[in-house]
N, C-alpha and C. Protein backbone atom coordinates (compact mmCIF):
# COMPACT_ATOMS: atom_id res chain seq x y z
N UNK A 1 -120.84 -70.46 94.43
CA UNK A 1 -121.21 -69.74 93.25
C UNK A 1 -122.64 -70.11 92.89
N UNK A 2 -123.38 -69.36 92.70
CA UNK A 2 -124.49 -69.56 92.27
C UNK A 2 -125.13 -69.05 90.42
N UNK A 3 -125.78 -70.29 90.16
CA UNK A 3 -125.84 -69.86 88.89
C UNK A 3 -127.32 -69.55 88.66
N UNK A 4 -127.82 -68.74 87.68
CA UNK A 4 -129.01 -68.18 87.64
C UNK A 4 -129.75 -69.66 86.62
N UNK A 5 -131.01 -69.84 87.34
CA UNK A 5 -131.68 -70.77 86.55
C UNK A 5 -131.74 -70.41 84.75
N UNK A 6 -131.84 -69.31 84.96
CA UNK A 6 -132.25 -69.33 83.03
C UNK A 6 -130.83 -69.44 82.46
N UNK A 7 -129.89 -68.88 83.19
CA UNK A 7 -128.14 -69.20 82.81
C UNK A 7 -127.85 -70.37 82.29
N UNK A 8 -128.11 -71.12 83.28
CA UNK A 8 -128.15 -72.40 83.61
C UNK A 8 -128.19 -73.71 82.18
N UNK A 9 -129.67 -73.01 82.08
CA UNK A 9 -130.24 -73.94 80.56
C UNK A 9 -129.54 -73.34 79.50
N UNK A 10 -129.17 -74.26 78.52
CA UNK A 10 -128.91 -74.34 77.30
C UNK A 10 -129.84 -73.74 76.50
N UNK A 11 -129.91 -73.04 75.45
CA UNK A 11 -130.81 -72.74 74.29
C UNK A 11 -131.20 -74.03 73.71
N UNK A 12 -132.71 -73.94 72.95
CA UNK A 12 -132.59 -75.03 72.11
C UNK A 12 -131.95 -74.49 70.92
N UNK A 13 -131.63 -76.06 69.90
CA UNK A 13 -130.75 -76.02 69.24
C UNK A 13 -129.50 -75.43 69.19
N UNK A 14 -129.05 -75.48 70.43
CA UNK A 14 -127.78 -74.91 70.57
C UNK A 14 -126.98 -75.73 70.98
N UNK A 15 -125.38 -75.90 70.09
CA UNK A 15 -124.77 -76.87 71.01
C UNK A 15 -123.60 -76.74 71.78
N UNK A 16 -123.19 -77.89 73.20
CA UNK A 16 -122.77 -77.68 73.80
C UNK A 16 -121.35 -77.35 73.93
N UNK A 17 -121.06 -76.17 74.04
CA UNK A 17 -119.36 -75.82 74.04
C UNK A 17 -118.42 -76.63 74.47
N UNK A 18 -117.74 -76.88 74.43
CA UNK A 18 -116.41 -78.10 74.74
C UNK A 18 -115.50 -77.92 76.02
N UNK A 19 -115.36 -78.54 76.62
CA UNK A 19 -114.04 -78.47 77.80
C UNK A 19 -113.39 -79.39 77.41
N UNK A 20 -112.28 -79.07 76.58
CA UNK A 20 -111.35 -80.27 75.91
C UNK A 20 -110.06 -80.84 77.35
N UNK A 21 -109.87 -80.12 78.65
CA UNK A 21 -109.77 -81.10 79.42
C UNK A 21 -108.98 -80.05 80.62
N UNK A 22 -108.79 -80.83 81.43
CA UNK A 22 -107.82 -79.82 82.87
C UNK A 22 -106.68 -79.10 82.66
N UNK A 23 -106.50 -77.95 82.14
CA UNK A 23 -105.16 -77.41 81.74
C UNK A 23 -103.54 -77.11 82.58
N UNK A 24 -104.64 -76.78 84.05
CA UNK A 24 -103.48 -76.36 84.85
C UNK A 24 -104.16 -76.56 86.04
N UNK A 25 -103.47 -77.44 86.87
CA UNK A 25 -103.46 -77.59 88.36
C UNK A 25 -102.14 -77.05 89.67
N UNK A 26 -102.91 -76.29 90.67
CA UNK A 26 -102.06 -75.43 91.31
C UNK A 26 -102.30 -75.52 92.78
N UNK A 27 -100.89 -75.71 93.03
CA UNK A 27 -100.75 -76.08 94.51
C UNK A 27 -100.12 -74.78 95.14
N UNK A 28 -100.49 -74.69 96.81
CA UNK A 28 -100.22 -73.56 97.35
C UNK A 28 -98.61 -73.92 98.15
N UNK A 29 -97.37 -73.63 98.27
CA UNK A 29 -96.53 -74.13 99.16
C UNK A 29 -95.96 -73.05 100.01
N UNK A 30 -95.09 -73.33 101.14
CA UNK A 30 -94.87 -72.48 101.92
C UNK A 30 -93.48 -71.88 101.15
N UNK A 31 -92.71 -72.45 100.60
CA UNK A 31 -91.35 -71.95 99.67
C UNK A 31 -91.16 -72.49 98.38
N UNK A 32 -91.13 -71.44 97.37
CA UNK A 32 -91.19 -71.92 95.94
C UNK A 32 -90.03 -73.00 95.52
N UNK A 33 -88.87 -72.09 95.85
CA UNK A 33 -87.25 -72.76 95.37
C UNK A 33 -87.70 -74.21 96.09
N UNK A 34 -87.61 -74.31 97.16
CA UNK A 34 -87.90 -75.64 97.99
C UNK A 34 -88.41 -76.49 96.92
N UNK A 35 -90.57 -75.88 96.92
CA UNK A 35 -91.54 -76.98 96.42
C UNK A 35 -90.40 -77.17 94.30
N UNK A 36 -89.99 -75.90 94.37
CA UNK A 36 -89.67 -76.13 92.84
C UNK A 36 -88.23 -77.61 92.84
N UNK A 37 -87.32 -77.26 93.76
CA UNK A 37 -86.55 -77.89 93.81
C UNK A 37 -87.34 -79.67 93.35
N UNK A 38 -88.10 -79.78 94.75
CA UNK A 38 -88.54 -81.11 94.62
C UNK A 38 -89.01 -81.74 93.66
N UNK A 39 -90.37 -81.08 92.57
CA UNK A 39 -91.02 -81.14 91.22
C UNK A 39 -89.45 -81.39 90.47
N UNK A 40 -88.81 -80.36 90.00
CA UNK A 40 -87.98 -80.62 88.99
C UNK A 40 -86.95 -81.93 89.20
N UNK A 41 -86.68 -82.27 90.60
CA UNK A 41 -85.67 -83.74 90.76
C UNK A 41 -86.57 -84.33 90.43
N UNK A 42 -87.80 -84.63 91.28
CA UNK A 42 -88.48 -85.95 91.08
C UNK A 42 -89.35 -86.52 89.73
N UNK A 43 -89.52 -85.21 89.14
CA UNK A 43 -89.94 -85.84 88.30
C UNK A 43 -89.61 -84.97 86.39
N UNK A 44 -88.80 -84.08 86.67
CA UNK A 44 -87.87 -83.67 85.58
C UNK A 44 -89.00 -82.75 84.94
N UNK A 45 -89.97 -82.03 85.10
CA UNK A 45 -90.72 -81.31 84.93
C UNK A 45 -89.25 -80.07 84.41
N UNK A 46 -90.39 -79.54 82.83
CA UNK A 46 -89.43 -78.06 82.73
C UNK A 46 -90.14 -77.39 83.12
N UNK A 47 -89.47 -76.09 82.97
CA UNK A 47 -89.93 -74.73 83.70
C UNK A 47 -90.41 -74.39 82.82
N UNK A 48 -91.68 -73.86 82.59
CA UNK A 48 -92.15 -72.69 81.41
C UNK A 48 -92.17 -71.03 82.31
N UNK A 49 -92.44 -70.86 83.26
CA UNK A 49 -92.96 -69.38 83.49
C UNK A 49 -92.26 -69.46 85.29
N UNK A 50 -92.24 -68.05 85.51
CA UNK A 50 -91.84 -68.07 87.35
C UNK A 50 -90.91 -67.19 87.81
N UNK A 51 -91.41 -66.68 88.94
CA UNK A 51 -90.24 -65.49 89.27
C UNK A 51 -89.61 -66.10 90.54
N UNK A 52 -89.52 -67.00 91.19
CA UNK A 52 -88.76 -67.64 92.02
C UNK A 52 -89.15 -67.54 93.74
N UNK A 53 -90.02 -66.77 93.43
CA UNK A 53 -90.07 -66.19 94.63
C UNK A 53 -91.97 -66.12 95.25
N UNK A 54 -92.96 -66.13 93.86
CA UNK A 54 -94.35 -65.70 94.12
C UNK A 54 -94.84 -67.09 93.01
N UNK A 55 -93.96 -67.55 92.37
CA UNK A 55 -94.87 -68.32 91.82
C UNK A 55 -93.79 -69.37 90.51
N UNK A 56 -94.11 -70.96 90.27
CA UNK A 56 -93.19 -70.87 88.99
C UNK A 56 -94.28 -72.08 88.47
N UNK A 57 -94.31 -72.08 87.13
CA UNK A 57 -94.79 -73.08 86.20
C UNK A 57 -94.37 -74.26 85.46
N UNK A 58 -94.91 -75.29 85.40
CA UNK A 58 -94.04 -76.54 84.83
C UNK A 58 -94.81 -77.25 83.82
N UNK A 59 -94.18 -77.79 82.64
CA UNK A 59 -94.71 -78.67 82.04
C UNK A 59 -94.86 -80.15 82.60
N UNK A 60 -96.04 -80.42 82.32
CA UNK A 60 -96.18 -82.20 82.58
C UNK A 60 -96.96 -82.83 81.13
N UNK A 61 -95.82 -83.25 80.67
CA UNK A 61 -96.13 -84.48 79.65
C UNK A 61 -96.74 -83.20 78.71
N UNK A 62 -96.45 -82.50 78.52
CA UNK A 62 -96.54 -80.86 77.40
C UNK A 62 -98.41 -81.09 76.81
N UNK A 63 -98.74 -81.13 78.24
CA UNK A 63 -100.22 -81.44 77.78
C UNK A 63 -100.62 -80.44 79.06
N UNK A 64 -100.44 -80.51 80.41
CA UNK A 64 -100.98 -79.60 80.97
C UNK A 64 -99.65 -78.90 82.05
N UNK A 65 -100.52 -77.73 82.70
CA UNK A 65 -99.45 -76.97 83.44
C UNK A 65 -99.51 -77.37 84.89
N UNK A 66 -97.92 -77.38 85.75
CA UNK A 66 -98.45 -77.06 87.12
C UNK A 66 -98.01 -76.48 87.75
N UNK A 67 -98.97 -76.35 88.95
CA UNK A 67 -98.82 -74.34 88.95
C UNK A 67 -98.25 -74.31 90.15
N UNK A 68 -97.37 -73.73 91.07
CA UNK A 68 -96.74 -73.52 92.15
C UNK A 68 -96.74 -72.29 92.62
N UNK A 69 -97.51 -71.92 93.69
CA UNK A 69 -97.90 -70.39 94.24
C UNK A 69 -97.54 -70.29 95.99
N UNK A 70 -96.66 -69.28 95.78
CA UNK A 70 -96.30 -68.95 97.53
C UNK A 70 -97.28 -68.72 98.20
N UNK A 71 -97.75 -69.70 99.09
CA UNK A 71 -98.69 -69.59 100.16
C UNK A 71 -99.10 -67.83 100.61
N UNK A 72 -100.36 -67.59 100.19
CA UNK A 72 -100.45 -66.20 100.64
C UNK A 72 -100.18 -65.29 99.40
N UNK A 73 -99.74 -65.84 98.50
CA UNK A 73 -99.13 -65.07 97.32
C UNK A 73 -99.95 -64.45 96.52
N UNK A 74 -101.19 -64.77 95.94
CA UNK A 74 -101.95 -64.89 95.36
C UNK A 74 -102.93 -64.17 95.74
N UNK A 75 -103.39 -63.64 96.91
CA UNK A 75 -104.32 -62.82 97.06
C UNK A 75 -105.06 -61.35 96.70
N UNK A 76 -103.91 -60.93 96.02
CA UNK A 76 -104.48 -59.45 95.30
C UNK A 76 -104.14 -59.79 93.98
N UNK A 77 -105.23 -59.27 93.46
CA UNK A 77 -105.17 -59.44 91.90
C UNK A 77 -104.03 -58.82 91.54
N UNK A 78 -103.84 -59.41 90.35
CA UNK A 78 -101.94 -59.48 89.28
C UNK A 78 -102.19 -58.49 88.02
N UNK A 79 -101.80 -57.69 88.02
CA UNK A 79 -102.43 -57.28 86.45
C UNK A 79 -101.24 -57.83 85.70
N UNK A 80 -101.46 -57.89 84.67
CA UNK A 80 -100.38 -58.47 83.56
C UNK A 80 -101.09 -57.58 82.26
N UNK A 81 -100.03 -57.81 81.40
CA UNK A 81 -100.30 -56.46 80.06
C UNK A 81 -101.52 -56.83 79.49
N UNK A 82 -101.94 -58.55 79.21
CA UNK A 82 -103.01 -58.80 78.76
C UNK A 82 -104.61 -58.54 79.81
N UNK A 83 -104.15 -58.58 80.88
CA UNK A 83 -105.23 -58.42 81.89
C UNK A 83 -104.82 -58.43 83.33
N UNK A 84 -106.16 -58.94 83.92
CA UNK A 84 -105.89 -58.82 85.88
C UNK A 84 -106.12 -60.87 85.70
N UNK A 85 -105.08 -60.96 86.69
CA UNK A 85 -105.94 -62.18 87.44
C UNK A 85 -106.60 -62.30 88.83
N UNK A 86 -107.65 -62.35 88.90
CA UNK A 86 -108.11 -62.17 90.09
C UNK A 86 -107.38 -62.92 91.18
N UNK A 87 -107.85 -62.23 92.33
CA UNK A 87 -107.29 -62.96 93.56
C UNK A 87 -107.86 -64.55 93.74
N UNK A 88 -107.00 -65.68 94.83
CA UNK A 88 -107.05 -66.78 94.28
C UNK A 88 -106.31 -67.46 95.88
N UNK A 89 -106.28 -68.51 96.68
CA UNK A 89 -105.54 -69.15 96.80
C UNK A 89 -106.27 -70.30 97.26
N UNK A 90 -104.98 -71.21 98.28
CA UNK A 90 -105.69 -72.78 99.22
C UNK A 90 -104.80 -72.67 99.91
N UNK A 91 -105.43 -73.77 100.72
CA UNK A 91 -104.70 -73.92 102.13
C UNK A 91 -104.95 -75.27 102.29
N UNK A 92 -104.37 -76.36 103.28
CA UNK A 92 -103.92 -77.44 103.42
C UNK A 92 -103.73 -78.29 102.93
N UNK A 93 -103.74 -79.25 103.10
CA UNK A 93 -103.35 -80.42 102.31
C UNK A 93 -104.38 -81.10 100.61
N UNK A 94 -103.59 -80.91 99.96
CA UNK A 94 -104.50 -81.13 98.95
C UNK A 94 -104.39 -82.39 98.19
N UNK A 95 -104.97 -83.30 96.97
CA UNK A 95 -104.40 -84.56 96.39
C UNK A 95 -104.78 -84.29 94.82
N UNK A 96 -103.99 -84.49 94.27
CA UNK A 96 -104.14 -84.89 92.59
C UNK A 96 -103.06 -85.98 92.55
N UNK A 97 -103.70 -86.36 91.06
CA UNK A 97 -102.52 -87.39 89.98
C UNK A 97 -102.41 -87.39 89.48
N UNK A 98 -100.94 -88.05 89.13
CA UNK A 98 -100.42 -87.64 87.70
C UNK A 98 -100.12 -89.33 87.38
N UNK A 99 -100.84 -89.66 85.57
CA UNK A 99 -100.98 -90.81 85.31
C UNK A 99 -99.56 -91.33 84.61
N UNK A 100 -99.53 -92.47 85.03
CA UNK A 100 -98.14 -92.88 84.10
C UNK A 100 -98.57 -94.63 83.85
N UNK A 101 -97.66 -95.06 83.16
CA UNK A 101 -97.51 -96.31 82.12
C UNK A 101 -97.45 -97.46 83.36
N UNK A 102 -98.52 -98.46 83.02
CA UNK A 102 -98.51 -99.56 84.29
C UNK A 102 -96.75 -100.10 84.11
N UNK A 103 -96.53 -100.29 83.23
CA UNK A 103 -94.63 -100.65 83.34
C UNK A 103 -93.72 -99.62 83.75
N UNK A 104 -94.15 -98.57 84.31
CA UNK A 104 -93.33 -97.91 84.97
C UNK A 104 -93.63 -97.73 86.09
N UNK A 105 -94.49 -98.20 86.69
CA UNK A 105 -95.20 -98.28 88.55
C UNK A 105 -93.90 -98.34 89.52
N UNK A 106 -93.13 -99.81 88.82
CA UNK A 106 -92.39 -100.44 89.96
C UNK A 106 -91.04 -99.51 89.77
N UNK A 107 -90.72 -98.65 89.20
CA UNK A 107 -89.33 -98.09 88.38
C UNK A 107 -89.49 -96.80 89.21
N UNK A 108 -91.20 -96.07 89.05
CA UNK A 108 -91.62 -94.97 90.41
C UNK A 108 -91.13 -95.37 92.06
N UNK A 109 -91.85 -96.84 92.03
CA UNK A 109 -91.71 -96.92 93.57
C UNK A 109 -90.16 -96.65 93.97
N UNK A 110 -89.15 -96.86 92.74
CA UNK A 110 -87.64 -97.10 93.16
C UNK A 110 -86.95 -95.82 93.30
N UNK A 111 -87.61 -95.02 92.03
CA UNK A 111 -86.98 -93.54 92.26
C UNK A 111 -87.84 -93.26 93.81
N UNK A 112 -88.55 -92.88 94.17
CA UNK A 112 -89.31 -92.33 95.52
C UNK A 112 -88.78 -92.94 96.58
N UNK A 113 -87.79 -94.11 96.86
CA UNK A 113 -87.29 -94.79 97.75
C UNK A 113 -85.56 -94.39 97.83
N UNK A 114 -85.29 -93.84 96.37
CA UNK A 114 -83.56 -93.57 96.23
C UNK A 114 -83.75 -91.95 96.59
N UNK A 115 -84.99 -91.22 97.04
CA UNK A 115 -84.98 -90.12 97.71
C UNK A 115 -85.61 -90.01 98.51
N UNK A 116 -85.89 -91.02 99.47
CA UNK A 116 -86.32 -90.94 100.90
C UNK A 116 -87.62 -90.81 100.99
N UNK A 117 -88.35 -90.47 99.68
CA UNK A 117 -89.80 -90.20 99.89
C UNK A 117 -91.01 -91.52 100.27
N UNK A 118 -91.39 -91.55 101.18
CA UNK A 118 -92.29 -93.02 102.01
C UNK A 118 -93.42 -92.91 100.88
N UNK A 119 -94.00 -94.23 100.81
CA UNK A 119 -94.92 -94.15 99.89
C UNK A 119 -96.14 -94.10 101.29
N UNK A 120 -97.12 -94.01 101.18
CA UNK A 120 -98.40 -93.70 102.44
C UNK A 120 -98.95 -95.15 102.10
N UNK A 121 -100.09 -95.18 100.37
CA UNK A 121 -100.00 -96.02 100.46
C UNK A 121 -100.08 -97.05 99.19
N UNK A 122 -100.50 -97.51 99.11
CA UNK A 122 -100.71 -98.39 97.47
C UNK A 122 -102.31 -99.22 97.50
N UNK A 123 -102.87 -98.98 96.27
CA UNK A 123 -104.06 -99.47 96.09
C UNK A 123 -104.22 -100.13 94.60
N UNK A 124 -105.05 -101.02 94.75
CA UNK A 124 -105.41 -102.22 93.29
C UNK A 124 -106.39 -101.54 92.72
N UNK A 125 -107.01 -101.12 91.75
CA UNK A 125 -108.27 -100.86 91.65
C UNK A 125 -109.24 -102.24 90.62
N UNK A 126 -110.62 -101.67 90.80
CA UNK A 126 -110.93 -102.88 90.70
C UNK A 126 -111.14 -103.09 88.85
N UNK A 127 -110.98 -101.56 88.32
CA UNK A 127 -110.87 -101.96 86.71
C UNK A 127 -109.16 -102.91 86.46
N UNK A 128 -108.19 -102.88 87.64
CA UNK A 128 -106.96 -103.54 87.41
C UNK A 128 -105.92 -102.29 87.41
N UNK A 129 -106.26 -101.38 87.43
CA UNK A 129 -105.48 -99.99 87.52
C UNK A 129 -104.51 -100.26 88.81
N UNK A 130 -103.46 -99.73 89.67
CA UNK A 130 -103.11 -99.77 90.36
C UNK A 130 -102.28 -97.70 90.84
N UNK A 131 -102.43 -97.48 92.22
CA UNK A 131 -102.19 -96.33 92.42
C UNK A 131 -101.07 -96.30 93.37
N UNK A 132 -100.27 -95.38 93.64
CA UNK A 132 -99.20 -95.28 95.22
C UNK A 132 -99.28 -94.08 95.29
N UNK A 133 -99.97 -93.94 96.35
CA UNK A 133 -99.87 -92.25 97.05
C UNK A 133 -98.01 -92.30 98.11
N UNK A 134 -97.90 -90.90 97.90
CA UNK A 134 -96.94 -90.06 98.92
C UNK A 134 -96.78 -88.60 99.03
N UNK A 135 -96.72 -88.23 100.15
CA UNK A 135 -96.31 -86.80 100.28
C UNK A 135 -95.16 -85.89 99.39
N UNK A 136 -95.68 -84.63 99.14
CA UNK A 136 -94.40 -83.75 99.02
C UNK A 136 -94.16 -82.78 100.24
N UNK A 137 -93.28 -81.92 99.96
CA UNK A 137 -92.72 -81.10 101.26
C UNK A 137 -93.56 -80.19 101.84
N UNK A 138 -94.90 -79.85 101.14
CA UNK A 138 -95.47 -79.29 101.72
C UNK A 138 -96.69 -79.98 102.39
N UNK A 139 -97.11 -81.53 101.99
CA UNK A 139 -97.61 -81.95 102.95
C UNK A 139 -99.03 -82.57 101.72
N UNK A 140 -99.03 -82.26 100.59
CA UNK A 140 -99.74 -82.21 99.57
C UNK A 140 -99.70 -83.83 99.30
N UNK A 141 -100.65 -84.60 99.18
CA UNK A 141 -101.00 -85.96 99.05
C UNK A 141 -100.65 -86.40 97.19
N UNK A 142 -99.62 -87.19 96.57
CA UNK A 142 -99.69 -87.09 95.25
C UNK A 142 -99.68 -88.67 95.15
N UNK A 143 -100.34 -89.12 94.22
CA UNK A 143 -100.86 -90.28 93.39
C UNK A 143 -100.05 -90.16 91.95
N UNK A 144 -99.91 -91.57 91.79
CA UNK A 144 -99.21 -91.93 90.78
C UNK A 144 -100.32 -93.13 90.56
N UNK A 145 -100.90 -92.86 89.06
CA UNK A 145 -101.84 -93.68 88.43
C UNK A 145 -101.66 -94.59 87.47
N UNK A 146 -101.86 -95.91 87.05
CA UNK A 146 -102.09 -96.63 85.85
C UNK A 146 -102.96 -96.76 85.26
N UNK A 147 -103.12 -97.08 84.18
CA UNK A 147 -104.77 -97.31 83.33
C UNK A 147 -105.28 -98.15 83.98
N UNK A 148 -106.76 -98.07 83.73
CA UNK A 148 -107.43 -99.22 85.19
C UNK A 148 -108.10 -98.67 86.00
N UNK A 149 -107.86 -97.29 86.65
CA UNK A 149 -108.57 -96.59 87.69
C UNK A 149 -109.93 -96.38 87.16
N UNK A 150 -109.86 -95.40 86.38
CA UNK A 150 -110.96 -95.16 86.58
C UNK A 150 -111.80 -95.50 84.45
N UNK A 151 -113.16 -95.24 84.97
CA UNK A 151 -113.53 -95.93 83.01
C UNK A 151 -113.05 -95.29 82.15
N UNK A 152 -112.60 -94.10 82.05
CA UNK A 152 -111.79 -93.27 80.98
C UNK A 152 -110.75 -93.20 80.82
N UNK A 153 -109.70 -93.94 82.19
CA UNK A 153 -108.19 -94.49 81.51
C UNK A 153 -108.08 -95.34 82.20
């Protein structure tokens, strides 16, 4: 994407609009019911939105959304009554995290072991944070975070 230099700059005295924070993160999978199945055991996510088949939505911690889209699904724009969403997707393996309470680290590692899921791997960080990556079914890299990682938590 390219942005036009005069775009670019701010006005003077003008101030800067807000991004109050990441709303919705969205992964591409090869089967919804499947990837949905897994989200809702492992980690009790509700459903807000989803037709079962092209796409379904979940609450996490009723602060942001996550988004689950049939591989390929996404490519022609959607109209919906309020508008279009443009076309959209990804492909391979991707990584985010989702942060949780350093006293619940070791209580994660136990649920992810009472369903077979291997942890890849585990890391210290050096603010004292500590992380454990593992796969889901589609191959998608997920982190489980404590405060500590990084300077803002």
């Amino acid at each position: 994407m390219r942005i036009r230099k005069d775009a670019a700059q701010k006005p003077k005295g003008s101030a800067m609009p807000q991004v109050t924070g990441v709303l919705e993160t969205a992964l591409h999978v090869d089967d919804i019911r499947r990837a949905s199945a897994f989200y809702e055991d492992l980690f009790g996510f509700r459903k807000l939105d989803g037709d079962g088949d092209r796409f379904c939505a979940y609450s996490v911690a009723d602060r942001q959304v996550l988004l689950l889209f049939k591989r390929g699904g996404t490519t022609r724009p959607i109209a919906l009554p309020g508008g279009v969403v443009p076309p959209h997707g990804g492909s391979g393996s991707l990584h985010f995290a989702f942060s949780v309470p350093a006293s619940d680290l070791d209580a994660w590692e136990e649920r992810l072991a009472s369903r077979g899921i291997a942890i890849e791997s585990r890391v210290r960080w050096e603010r004292g944070g500590r992380s454990i990556y593992f796969r889901d079914l589609d191959g998608h890299l997920l982190e489980l975070v404590t405060p500590g990682c990084w300077a803002i938590y």
